[in-house]
N, C-alpha and C. Protein backbone atom coordinates (compact mmCIF):
# COMPACT_ATOMS: atom_id res chain seq x y z
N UNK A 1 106.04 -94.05 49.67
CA UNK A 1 107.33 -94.32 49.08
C UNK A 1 107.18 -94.45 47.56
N UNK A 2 107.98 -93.70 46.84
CA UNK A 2 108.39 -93.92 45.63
C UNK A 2 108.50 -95.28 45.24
N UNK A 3 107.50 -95.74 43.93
CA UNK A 3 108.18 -97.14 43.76
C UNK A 3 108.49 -97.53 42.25
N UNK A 4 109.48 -98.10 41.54
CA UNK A 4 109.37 -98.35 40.43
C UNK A 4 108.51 -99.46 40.04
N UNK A 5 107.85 -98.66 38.62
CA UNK A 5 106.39 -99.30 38.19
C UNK A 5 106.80 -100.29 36.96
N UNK A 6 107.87 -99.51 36.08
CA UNK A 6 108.10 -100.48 34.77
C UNK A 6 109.57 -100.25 34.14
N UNK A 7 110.03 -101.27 33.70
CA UNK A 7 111.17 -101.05 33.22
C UNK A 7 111.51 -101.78 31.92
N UNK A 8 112.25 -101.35 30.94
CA UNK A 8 112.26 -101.93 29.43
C UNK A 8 113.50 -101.68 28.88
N UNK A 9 114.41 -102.90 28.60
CA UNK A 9 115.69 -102.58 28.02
C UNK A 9 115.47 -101.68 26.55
N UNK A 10 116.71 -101.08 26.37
CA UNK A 10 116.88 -100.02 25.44
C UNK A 10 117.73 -100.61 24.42
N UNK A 11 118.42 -99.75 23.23
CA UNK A 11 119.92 -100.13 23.09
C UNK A 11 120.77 -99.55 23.59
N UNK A 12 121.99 -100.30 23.80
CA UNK A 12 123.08 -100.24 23.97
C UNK A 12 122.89 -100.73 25.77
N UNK A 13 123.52 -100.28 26.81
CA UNK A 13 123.42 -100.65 27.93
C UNK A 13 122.14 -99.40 28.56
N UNK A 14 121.23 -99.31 27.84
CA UNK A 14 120.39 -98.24 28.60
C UNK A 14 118.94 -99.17 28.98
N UNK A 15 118.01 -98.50 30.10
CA UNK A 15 116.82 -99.07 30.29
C UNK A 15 115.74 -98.06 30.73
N UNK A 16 115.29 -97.96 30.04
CA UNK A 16 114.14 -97.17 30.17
C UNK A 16 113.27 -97.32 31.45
N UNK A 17 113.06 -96.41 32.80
CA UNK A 17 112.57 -96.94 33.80
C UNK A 17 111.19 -95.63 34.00
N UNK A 18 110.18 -95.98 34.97
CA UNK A 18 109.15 -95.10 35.24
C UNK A 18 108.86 -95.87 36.62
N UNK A 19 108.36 -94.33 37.78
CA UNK A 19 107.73 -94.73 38.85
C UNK A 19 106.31 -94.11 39.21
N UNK A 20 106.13 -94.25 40.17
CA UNK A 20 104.67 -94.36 41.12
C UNK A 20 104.43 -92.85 40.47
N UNK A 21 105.51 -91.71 40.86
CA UNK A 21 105.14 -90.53 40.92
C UNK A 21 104.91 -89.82 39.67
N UNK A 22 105.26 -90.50 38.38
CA UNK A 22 105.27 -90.09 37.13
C UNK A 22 106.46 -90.15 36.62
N UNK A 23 107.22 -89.87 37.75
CA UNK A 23 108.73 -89.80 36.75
C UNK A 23 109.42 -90.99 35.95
N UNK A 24 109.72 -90.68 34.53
CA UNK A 24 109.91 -91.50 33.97
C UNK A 24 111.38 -91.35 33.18
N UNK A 25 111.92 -91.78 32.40
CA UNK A 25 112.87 -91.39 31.76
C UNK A 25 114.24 -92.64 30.89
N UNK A 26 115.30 -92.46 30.43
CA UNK A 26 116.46 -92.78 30.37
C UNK A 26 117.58 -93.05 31.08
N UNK A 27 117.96 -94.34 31.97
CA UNK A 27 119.19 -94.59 32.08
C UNK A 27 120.14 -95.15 31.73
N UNK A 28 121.37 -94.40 31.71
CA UNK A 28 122.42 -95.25 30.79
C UNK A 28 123.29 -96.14 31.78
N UNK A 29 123.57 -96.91 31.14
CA UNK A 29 124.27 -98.11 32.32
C UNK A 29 125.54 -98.52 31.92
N UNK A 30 126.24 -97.81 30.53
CA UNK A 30 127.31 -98.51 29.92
C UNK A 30 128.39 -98.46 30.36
N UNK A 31 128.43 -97.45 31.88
CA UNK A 31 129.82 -97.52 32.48
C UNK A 31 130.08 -98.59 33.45
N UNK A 32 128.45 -99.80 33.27
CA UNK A 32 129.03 -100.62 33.93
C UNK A 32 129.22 -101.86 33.45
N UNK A 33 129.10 -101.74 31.86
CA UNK A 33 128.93 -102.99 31.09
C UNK A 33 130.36 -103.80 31.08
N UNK A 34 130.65 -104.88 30.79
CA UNK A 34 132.00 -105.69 31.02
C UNK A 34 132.49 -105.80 31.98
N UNK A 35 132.27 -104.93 33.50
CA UNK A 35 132.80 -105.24 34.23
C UNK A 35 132.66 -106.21 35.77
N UNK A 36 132.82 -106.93 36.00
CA UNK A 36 132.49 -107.96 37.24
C UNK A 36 131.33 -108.49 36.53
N UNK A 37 130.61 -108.89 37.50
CA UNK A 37 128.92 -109.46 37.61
C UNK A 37 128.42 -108.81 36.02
N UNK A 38 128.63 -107.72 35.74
CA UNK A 38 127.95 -106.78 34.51
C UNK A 38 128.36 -107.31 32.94
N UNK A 39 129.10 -108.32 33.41
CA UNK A 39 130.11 -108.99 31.91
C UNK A 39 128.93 -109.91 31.45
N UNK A 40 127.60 -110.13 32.51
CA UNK A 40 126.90 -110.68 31.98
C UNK A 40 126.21 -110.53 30.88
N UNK A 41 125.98 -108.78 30.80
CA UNK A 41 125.17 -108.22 29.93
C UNK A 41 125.71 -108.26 28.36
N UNK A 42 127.04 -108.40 28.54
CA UNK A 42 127.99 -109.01 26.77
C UNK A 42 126.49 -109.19 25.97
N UNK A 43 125.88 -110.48 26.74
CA UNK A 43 125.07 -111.32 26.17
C UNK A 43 123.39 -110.48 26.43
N UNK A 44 123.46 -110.24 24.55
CA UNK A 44 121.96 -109.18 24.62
C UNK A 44 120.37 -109.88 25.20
N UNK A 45 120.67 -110.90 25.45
CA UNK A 45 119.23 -111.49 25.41
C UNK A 45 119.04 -111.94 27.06
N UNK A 46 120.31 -111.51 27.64
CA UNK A 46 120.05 -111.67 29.21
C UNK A 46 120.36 -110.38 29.77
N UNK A 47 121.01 -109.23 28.72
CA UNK A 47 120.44 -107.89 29.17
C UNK A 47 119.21 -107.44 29.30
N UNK A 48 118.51 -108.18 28.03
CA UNK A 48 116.73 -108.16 28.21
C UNK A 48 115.58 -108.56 29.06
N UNK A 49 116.63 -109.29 29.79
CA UNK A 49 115.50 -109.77 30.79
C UNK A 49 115.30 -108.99 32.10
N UNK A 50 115.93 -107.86 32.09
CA UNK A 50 115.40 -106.37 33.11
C UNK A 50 114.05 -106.95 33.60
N UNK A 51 114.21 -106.66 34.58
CA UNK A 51 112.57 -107.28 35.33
C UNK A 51 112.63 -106.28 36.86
N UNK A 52 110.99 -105.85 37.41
CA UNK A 52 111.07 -105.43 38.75
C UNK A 52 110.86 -106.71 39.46
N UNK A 53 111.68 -107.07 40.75
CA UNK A 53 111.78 -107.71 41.58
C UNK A 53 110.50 -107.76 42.78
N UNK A 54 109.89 -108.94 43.18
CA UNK A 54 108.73 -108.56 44.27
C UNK A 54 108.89 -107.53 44.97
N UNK A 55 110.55 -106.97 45.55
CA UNK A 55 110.52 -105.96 46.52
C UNK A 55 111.15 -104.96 46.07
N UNK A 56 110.74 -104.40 44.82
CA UNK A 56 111.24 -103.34 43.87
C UNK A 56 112.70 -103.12 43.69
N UNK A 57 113.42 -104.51 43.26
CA UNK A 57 114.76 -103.84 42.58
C UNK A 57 114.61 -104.23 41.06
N UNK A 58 115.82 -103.47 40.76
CA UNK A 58 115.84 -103.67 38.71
C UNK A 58 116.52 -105.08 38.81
N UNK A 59 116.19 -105.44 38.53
CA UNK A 59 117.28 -107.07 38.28
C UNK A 59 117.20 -107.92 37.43
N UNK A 60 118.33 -108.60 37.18
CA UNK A 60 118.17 -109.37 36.10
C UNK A 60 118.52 -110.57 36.46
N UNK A 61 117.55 -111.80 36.59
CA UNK A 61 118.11 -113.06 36.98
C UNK A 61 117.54 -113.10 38.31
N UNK A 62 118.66 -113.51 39.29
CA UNK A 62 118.76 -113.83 40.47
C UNK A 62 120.37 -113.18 40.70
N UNK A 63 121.06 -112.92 39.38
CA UNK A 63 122.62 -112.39 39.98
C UNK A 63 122.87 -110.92 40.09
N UNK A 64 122.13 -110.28 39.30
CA UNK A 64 122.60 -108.81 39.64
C UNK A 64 121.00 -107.96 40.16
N UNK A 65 121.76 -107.11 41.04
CA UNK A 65 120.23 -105.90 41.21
C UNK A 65 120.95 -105.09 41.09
N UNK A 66 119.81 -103.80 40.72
CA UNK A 66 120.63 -102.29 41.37
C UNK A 66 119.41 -101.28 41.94
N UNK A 67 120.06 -100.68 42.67
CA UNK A 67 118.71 -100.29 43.65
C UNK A 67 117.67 -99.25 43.11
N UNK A 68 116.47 -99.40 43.10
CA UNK A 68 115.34 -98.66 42.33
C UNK A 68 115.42 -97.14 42.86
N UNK A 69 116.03 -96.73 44.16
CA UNK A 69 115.93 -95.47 44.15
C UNK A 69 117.77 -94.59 44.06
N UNK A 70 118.55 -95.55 43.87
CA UNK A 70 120.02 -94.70 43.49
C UNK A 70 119.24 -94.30 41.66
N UNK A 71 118.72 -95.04 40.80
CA UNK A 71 118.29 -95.01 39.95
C UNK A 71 117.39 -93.58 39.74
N UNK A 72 116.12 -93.50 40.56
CA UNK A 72 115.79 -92.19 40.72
C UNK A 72 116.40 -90.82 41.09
N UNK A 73 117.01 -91.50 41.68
CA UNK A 73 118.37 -89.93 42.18
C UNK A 73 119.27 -89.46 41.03
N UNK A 74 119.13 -90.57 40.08
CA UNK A 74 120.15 -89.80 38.44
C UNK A 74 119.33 -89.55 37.66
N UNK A 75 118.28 -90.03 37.61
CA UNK A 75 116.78 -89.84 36.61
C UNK A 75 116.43 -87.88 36.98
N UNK A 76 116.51 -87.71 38.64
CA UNK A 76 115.79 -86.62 38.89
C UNK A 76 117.19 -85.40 38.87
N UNK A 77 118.11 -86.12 39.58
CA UNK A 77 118.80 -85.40 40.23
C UNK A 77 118.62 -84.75 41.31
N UNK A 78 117.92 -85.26 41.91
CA UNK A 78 117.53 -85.27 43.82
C UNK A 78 118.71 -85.91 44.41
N UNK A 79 119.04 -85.36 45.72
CA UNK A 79 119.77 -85.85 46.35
C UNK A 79 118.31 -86.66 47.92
N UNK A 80 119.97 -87.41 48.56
CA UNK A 80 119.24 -88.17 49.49
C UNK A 80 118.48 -87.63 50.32
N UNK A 81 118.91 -86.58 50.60
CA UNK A 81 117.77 -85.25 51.41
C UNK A 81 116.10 -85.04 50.59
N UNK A 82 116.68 -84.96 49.68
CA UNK A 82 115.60 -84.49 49.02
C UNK A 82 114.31 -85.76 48.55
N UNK A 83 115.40 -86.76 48.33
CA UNK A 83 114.33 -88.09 48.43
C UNK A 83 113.38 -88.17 49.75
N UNK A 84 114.14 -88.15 50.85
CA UNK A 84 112.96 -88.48 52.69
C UNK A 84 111.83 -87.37 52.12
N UNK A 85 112.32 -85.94 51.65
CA UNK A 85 111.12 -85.16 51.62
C UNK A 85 110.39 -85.33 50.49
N UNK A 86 110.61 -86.53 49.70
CA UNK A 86 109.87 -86.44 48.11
C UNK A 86 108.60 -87.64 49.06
N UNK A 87 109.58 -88.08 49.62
CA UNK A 87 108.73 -89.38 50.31
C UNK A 87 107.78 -89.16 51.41
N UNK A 88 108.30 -88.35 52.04
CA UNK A 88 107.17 -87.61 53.45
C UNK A 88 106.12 -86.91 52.61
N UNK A 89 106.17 -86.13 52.05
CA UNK A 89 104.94 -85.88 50.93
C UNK A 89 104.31 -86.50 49.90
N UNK A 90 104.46 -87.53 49.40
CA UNK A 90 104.22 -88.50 49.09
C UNK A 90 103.18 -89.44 49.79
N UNK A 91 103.78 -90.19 51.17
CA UNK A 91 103.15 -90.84 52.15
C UNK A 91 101.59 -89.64 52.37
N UNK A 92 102.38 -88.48 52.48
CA UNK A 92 100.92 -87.27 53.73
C UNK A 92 99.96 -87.02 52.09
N UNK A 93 99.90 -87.34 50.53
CA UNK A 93 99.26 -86.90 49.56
C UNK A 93 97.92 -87.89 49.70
């Protein structure tokens, strides 16, 4: 299984993420800034605290996650099909 290895806030609402397999890259997050739970991030210094979770989510705190592999699916542009087979080869490497 694919797993995310590191993650590092950016500016603006972006975070720089990388996994197991190499892939690394840019995500932007600003379409979810201000809204619900995400109004948290207003505040830059608890946007910074991006952290991987013991069981690999992006999260910040204890109040928000977002899931480490919807994340890879916009990084690659793989769909969910294509993830089981990134992962079945993966597991058999």
């Amino acid at each position: 299984m694919i797993r995310a290895t590191q993650v590092e806030p950016r500016d603006g609402y972006h975070i720089w993420l990388s996994y197991s397999d190499g892939t690394a890259g840019e995500i932007n997050l600003s379409h979810l800034a201000g809204h619900g739970v995400f109004k948290a991030w207003n505040d830059r210094k608890y946007f910074e605290m991006v952290h991987i979770t013991s069981y690999g989510a992006i999260a910040w705190e204890n109040d928000i996650e977002l899931c480490p592999d919807a994340l890879y699916m916009q990084l690659t542009g793989k769909s969910i099909a294509e993830m089981a087979d990134t992962d079945a080869s993966f597991a058999n490497a």
